[in-house]
N, C-alpha and C. Protein backbone atom coordinates (compact mmCIF):
# COMPACT_ATOMS: atom_id res chain seq x y z
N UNK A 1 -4.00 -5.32 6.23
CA UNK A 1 -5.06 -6.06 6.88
C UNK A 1 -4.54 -7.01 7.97
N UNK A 2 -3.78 -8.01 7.95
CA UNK A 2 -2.73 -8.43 8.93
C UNK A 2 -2.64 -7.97 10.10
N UNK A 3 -2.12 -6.89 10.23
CA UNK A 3 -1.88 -5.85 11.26
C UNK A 3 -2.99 -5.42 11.96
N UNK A 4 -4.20 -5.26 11.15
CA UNK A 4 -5.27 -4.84 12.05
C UNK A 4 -5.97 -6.32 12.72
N UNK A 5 -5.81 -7.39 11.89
CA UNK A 5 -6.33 -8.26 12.46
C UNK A 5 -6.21 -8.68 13.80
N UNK A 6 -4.43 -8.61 13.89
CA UNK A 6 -4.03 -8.72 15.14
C UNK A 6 -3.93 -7.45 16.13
N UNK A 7 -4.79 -6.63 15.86
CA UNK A 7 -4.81 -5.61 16.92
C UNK A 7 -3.84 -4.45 16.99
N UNK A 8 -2.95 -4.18 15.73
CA UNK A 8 -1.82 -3.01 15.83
C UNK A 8 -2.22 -2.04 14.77
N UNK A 9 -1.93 -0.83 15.08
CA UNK A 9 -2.26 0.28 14.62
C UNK A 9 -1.30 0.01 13.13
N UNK A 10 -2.19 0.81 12.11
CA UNK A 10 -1.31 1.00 10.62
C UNK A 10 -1.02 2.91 10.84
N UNK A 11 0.09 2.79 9.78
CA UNK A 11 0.37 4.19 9.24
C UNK A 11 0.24 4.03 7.96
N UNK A 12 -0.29 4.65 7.27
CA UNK A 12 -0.43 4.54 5.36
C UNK A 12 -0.10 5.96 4.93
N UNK A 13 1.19 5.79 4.03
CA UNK A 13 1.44 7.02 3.73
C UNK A 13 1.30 6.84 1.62
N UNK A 14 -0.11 6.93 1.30
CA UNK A 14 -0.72 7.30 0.10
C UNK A 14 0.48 8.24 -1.01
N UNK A 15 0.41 7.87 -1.85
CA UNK A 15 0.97 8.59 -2.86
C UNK A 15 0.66 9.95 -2.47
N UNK A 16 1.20 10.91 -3.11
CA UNK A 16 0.65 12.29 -2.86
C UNK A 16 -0.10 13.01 -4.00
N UNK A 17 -0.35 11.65 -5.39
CA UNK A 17 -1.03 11.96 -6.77
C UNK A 17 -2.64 11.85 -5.94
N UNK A 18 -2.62 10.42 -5.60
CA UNK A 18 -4.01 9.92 -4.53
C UNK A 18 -3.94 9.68 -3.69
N UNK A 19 -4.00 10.81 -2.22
CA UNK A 19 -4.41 10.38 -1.41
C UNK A 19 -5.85 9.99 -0.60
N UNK A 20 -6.63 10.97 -1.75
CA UNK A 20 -8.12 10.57 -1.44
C UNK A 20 -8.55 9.12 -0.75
N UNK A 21 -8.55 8.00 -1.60
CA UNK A 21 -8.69 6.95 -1.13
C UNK A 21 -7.89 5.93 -0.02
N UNK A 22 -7.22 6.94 0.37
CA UNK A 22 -6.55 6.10 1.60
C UNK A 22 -7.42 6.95 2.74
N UNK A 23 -7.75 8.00 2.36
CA UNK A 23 -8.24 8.90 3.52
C UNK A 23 -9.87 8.03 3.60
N UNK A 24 -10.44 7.95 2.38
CA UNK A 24 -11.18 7.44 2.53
C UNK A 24 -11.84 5.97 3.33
N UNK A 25 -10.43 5.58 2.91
CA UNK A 25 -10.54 3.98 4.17
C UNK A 25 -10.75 4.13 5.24
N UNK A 26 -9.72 5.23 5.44
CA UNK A 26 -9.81 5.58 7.47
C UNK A 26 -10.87 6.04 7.73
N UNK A 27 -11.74 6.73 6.81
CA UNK A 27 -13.02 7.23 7.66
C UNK A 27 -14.04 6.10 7.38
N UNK A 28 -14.18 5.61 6.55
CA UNK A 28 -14.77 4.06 6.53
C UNK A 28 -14.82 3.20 7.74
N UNK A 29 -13.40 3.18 8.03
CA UNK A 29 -12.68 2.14 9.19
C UNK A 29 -13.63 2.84 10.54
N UNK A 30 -13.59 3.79 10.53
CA UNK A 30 -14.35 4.56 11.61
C UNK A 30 -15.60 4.23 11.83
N UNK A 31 -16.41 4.81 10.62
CA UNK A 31 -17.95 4.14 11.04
C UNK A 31 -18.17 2.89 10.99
N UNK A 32 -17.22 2.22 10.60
CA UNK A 32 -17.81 0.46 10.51
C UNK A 32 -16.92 -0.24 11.85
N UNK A 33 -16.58 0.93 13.55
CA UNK A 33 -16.61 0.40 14.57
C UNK A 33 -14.99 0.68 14.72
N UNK A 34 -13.92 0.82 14.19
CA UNK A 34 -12.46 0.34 14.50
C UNK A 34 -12.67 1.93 15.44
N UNK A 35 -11.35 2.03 16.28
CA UNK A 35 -11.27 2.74 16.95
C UNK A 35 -10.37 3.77 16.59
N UNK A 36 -10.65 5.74 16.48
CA UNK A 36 -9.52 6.40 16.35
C UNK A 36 -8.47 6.00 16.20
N UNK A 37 -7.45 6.32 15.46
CA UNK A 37 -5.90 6.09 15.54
C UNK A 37 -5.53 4.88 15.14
N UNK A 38 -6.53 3.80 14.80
CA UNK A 38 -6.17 2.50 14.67
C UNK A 38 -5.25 2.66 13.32
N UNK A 39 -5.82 3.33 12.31
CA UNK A 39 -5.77 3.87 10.90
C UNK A 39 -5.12 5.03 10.66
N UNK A 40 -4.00 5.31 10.26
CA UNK A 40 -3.58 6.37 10.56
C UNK A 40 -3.07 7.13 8.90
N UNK A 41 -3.37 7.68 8.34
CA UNK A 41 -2.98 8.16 7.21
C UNK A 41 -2.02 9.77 7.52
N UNK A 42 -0.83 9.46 6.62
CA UNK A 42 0.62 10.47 6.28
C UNK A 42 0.00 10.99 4.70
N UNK A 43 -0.34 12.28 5.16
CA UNK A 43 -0.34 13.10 3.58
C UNK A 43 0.36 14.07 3.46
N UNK A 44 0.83 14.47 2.16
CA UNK A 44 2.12 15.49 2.13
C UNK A 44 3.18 15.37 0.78
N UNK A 45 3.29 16.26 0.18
CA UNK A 45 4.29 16.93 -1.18
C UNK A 45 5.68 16.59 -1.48
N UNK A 46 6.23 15.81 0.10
CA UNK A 46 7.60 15.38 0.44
C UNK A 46 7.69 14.18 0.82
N UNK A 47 7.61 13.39 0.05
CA UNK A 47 7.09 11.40 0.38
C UNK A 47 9.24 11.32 0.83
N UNK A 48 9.62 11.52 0.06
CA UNK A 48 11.08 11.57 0.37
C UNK A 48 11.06 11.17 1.98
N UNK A 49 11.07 12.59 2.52
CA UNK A 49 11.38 12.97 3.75
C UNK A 49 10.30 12.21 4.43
N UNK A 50 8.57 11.95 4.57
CA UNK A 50 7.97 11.27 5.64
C UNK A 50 8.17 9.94 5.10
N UNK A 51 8.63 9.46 4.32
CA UNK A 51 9.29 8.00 4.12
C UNK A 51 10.34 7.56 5.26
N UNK A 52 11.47 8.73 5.01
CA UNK A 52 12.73 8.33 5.30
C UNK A 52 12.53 8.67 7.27
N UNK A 53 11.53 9.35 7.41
CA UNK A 53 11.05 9.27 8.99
C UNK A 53 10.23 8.25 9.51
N UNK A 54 9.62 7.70 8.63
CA UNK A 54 9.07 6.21 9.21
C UNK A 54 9.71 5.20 8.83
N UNK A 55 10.74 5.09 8.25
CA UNK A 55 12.02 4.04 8.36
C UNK A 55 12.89 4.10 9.07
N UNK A 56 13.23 5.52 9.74
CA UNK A 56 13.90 5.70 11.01
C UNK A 56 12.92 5.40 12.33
N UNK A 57 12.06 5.78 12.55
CA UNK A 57 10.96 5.10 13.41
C UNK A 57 11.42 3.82 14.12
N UNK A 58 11.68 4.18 15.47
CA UNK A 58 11.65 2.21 16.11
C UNK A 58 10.58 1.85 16.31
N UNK A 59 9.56 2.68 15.82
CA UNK A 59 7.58 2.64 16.83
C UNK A 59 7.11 1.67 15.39
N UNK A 60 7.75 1.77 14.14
CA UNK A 60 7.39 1.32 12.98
C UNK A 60 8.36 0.05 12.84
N UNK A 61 7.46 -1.42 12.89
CA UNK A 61 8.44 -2.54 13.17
C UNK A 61 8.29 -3.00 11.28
N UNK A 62 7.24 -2.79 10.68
CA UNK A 62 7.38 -3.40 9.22
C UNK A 62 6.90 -2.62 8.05
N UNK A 63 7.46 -2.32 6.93
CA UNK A 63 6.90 -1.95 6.09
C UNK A 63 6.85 -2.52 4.86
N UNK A 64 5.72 -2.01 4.77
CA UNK A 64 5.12 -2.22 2.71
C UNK A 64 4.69 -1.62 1.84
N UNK A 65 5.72 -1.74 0.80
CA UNK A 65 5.54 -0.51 0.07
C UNK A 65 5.25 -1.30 -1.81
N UNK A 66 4.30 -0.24 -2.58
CA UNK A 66 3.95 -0.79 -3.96
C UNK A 66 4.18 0.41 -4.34
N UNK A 67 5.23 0.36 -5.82
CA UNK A 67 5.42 1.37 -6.32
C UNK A 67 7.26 1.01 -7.17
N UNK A 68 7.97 1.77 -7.58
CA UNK A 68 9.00 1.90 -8.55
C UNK A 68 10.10 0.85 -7.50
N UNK A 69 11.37 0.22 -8.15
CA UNK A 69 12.05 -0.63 -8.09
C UNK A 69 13.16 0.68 -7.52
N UNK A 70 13.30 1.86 -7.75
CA UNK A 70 14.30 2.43 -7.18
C UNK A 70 13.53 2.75 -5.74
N UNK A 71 12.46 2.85 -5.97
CA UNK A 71 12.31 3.56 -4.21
C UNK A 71 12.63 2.42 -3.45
N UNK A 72 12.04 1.70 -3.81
CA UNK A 72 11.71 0.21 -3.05
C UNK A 72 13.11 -0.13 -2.46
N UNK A 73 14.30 -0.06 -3.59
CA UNK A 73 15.72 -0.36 -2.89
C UNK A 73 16.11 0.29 -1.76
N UNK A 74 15.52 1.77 -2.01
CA UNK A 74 16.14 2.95 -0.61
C UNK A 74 15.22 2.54 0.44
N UNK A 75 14.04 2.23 0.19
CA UNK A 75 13.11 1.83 1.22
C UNK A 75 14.05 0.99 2.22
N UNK A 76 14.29 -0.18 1.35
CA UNK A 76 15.17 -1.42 2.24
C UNK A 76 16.23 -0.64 2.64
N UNK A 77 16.78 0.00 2.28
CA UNK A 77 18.26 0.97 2.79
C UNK A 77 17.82 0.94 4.03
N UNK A 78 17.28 1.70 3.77
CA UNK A 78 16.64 2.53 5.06
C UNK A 78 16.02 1.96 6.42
N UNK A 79 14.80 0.89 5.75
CA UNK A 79 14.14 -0.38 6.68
C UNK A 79 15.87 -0.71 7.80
N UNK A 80 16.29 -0.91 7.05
CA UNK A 80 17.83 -1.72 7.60
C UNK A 80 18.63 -1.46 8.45
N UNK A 81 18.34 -0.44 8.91
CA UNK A 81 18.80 0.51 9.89
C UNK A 81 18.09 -0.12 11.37
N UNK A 82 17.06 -0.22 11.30
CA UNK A 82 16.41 -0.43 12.09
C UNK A 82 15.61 -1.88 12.19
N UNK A 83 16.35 -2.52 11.49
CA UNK A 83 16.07 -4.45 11.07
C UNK A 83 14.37 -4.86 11.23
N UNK A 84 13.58 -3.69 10.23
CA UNK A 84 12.44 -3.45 10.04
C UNK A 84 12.07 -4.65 8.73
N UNK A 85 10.92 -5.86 8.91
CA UNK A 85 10.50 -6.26 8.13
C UNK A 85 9.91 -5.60 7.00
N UNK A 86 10.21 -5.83 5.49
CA UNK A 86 9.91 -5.25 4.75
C UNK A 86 9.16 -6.46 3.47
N UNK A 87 8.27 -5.64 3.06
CA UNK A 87 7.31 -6.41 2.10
C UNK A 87 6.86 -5.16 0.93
N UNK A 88 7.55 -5.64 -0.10
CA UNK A 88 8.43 -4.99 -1.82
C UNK A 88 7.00 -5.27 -2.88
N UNK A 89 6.61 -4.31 -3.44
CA UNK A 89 5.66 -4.62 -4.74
C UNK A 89 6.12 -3.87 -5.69
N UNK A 90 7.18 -4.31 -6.49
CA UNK A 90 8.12 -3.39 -7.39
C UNK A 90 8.02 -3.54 -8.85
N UNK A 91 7.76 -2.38 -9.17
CA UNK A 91 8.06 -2.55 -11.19
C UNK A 91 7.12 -3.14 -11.85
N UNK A 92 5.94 -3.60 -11.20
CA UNK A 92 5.03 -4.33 -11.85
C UNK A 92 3.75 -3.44 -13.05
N UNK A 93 3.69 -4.01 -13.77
CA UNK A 93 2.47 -3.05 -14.85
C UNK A 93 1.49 -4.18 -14.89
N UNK A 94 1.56 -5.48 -15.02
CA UNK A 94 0.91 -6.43 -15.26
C UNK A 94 -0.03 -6.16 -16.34
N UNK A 95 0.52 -6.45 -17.54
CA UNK A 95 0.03 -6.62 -19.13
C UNK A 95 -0.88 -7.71 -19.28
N UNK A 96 -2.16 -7.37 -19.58
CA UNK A 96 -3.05 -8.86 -20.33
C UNK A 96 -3.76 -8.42 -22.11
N UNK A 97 -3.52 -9.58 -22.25
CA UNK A 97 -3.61 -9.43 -23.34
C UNK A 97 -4.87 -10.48 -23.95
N UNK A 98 -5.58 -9.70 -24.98
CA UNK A 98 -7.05 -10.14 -24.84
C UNK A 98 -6.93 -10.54 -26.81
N UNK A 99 -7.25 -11.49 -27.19
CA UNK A 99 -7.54 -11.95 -28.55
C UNK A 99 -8.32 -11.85 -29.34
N UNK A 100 -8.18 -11.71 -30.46
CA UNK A 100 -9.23 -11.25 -31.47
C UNK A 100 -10.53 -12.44 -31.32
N UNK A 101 -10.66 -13.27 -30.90
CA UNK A 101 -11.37 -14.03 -31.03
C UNK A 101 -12.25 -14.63 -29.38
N UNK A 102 -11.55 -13.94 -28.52
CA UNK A 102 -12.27 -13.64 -27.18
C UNK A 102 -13.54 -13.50 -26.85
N UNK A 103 -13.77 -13.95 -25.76
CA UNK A 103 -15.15 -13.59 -25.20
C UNK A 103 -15.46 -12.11 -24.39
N UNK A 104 -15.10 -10.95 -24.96
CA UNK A 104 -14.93 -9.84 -24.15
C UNK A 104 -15.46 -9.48 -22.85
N UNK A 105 -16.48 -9.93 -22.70
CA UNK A 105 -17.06 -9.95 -21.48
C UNK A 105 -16.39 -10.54 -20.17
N UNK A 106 -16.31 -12.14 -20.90
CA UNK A 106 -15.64 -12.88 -19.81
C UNK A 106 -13.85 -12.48 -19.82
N UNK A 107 -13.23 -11.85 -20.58
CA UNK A 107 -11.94 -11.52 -20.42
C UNK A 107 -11.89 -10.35 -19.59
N UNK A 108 -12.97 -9.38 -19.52
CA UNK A 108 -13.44 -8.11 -18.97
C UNK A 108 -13.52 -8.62 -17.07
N UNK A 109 -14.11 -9.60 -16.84
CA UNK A 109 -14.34 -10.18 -15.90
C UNK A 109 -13.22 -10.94 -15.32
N UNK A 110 -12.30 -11.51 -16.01
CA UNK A 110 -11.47 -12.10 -15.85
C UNK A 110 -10.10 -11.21 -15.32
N UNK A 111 -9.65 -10.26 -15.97
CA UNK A 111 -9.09 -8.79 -15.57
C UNK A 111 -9.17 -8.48 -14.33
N UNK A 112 -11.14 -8.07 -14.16
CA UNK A 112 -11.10 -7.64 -13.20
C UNK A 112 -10.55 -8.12 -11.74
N UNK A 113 -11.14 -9.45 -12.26
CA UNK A 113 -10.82 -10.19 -11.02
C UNK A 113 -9.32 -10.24 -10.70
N UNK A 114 -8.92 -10.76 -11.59
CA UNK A 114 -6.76 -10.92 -11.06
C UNK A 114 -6.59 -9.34 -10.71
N UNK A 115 -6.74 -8.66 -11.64
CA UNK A 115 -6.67 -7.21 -10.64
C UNK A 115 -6.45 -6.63 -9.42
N UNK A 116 -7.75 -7.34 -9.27
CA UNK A 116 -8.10 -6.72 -7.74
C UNK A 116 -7.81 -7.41 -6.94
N UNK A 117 -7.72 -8.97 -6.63
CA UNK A 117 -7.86 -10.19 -6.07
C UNK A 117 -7.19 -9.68 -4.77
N UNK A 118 -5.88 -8.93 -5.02
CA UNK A 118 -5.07 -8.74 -3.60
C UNK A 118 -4.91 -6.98 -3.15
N UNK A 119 -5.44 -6.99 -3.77
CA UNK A 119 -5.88 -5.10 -3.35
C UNK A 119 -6.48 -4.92 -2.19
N UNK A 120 -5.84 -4.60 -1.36
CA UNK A 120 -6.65 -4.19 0.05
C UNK A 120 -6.51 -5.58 0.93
């Protein structure tokens, strides 16, 4: 979001379990006015390889990536090459834990919210 605020094109390269919902943003992004290309979604069976081409990229000044503590290290490998800002969401499961004596509803609500709070 950052990036679009200030006017620069994204590349989002989606898991290859879901990419549905990244595709889905970009065509969102479309009818609600942003312009072609602003949004750019990478889909594909070989995250390896279109990873390790948009970390070689000089057109790609920062990346951010959510997902396992080993990729994330090669990510930076890689970022480093090209003294690419990088922003890490690694290893996280984030466990809550709800009590026998809870208000389920409001813990239900409560979830949701920390959840999502920074999603998107």
């Amino acid at each position: 979001a950052p990036a679009l605020a200030v006017g620069c094109p994204v590349v989002v390269k989606p898991s290859e379990l879901t990419p549905y919902s990244a595709t889905a943003l970009a065509v969102l992004a479309e009818r609600a006015g942003l312009p072609a290309g602003v949004i750019n979604i990478v889909v594909g069976s070989k995250a390896a390889e279109i990873g390790g081409e948009l970390c070689a990229s000089r057109s790609v000044r920062k990346l951010g990536f959510t997902g396992s503590t080993a990729i994330g290290k090669l990510l930076m490998r890689q970022a480093a090459d090209t003294v690419k800002k990088v922003s890490l969401e690694l290893g996280g499961n984030a466990p809550f834990i709800v009590f026998d004596d809870a208000d389920i509803e409001e813990a239900v609500s409560g979830v949701l919210k920390s959840k999502f709070r920074n999603a998107g």
